[in-house]
N, C-alpha and C. Protein backbone atom coordinates (compact mmCIF):
# COMPACT_ATOMS: atom_id res chain seq x y z
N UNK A 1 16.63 -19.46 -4.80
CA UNK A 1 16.09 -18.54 -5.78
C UNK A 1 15.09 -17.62 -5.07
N UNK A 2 15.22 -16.39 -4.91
CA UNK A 2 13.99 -14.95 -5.00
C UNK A 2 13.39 -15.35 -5.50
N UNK A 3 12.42 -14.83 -4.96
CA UNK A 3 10.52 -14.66 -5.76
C UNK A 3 10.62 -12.80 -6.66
N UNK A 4 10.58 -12.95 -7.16
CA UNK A 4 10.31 -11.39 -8.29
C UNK A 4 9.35 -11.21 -7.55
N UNK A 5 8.73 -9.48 -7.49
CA UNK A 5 8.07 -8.98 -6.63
C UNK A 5 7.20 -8.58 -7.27
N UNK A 6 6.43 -8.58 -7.51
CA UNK A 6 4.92 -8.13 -8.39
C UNK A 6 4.26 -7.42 -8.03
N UNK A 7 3.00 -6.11 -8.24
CA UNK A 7 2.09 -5.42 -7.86
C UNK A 7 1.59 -5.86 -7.10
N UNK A 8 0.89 -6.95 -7.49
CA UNK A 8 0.24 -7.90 -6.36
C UNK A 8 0.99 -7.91 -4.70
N UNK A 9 2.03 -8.55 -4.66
CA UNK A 9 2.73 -8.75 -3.70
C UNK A 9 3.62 -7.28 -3.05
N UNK A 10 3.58 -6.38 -3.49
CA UNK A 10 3.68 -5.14 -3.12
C UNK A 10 2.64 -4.29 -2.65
N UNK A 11 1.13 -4.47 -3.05
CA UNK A 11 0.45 -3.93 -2.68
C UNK A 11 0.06 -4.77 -1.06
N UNK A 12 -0.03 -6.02 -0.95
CA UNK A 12 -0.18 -6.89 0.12
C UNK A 12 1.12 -6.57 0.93
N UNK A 13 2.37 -6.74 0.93
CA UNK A 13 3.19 -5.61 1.55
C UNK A 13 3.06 -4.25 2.33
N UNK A 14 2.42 -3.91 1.74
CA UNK A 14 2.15 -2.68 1.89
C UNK A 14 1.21 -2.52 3.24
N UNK A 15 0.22 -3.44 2.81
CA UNK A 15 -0.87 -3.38 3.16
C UNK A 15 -0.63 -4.55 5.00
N UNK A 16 0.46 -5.00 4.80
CA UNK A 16 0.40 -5.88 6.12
C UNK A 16 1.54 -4.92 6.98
N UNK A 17 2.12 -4.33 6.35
CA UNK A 17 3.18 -2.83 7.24
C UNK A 17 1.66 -2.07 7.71
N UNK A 18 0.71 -1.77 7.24
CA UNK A 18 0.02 -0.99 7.43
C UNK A 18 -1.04 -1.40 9.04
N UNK A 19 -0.86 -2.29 9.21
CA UNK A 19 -1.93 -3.46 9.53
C UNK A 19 -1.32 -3.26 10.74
N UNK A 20 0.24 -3.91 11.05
CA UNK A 20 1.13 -3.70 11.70
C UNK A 20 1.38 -2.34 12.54
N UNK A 21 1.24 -0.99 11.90
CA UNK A 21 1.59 -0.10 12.21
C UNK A 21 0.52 0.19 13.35
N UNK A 22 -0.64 -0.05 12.78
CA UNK A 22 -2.22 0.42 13.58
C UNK A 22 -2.10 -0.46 14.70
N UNK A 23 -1.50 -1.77 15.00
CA UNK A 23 -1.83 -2.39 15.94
C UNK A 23 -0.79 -2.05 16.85
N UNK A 24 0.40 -1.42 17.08
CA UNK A 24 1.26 -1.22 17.38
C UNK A 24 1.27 0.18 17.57
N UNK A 25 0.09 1.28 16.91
CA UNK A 25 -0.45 2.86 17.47
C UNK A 25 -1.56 2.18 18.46
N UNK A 26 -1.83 1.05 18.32
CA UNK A 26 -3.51 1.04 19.42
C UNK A 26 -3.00 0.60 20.77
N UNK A 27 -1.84 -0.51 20.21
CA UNK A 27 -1.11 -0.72 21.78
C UNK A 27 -1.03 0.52 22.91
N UNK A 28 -0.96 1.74 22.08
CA UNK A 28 -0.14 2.65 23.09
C UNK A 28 0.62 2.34 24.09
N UNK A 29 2.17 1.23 23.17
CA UNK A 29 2.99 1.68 24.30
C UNK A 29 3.88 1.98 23.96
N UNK A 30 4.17 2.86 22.70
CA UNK A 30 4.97 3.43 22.08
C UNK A 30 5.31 5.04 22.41
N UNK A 31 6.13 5.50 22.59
CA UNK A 31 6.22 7.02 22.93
C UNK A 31 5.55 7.78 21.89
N UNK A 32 5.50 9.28 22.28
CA UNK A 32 4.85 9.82 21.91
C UNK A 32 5.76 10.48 20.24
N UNK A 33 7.26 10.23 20.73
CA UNK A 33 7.67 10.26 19.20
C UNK A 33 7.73 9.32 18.32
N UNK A 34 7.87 7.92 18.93
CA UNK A 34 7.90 7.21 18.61
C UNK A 34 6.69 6.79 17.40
N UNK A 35 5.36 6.85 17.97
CA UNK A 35 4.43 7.13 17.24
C UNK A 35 4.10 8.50 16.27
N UNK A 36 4.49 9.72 16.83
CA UNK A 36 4.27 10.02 15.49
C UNK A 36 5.06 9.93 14.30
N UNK A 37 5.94 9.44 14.52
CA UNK A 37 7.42 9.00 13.24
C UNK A 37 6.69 7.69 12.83
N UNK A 38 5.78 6.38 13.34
CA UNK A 38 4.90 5.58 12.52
C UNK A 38 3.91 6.21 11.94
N UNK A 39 3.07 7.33 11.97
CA UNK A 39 2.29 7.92 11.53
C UNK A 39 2.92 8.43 10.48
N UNK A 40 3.82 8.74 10.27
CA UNK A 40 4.27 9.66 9.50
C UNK A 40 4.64 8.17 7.85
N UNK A 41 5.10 7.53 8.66
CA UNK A 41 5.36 6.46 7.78
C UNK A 41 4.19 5.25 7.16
N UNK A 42 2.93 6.00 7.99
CA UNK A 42 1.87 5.18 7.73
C UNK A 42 1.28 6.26 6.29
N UNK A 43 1.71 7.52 6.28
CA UNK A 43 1.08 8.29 5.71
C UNK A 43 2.13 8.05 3.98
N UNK A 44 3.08 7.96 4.27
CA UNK A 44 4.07 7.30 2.98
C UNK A 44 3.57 5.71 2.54
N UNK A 45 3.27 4.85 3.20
CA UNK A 45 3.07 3.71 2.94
C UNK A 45 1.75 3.67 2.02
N UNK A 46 0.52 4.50 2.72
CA UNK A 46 -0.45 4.71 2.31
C UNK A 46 -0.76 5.50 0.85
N UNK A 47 -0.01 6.53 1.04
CA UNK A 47 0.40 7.50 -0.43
C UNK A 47 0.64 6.49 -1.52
N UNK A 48 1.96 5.60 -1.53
CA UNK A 48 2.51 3.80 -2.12
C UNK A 48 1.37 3.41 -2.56
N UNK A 49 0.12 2.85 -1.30
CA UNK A 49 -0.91 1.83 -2.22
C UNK A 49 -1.67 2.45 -2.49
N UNK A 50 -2.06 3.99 -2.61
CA UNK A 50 -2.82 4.64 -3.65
C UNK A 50 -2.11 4.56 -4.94
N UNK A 51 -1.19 4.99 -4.69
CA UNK A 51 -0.57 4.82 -6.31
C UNK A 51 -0.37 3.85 -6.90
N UNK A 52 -0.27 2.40 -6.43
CA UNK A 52 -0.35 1.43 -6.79
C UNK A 52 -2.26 1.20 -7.16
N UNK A 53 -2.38 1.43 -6.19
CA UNK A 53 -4.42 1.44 -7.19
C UNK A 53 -4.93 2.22 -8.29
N UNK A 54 -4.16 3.36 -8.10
CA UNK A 54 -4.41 4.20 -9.05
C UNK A 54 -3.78 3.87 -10.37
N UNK A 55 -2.74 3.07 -10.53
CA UNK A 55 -1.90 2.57 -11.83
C UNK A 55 -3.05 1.37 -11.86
N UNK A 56 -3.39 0.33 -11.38
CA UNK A 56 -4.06 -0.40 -11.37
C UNK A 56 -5.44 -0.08 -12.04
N UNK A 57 -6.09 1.32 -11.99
CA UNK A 57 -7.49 1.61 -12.20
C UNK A 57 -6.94 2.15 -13.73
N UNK A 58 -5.92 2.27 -13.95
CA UNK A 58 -6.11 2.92 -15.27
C UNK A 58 -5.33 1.58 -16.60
N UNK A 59 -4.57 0.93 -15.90
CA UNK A 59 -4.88 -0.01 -16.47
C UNK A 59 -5.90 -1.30 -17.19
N UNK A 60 -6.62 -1.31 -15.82
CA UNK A 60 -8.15 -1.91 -16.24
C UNK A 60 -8.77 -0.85 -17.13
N UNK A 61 -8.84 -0.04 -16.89
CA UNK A 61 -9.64 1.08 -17.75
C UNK A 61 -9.09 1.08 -19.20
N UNK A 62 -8.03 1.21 -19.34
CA UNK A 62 -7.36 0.69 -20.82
C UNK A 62 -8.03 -0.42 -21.59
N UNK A 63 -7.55 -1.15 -20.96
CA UNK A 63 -8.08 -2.86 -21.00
C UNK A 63 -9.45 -2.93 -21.76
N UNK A 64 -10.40 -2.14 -20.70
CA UNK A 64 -11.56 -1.91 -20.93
C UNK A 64 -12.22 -1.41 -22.41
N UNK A 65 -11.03 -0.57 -22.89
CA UNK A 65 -11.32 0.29 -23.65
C UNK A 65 -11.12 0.07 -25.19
N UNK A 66 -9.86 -1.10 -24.85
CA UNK A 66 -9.09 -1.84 -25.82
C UNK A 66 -9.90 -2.50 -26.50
N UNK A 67 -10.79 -3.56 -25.19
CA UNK A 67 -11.33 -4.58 -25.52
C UNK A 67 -13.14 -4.33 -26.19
N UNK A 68 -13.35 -3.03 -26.11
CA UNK A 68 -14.81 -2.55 -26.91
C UNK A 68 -14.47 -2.13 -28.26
N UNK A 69 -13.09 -1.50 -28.74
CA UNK A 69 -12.72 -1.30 -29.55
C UNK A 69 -12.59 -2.60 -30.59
N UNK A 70 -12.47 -3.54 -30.12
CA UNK A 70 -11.84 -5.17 -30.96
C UNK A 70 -13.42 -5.53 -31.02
């Protein structure tokens, strides 16, 4: 059986590609296209867990808003 993939576990995803990418630009022993085509994909990955925080902040904020109302 799969594990269903959750915000949670997508944002940590995200976030260990990211982790990955930097340690593997600091190595420098990647070519010079080579690296900027991870950069480029660090900059998509990154775009991902903003938007994943940003759905996240407005959810709590809902929440928030719900719960002064009750």
């Amino acid at each position: 059986m799969s594990e269903m993939s959750t915000p949670e576990t997508d944002l940590d995803a995200l976030i260990t590609r990211l982790e990955r990418a930097a340690e593997q630009l600091r190595s420098g022993e990647l070519s010079s296209d080579a690296a900027a085509t991870l950069v480029e994909e660090c900059a998509v990955l990154a775009g991902e867990a903003s938007a994943e925080l940003e759905r996240r902040a407005r959810v709590d904020e809902s929440s928030s808003a719900q719960g002064s109302l009750l």
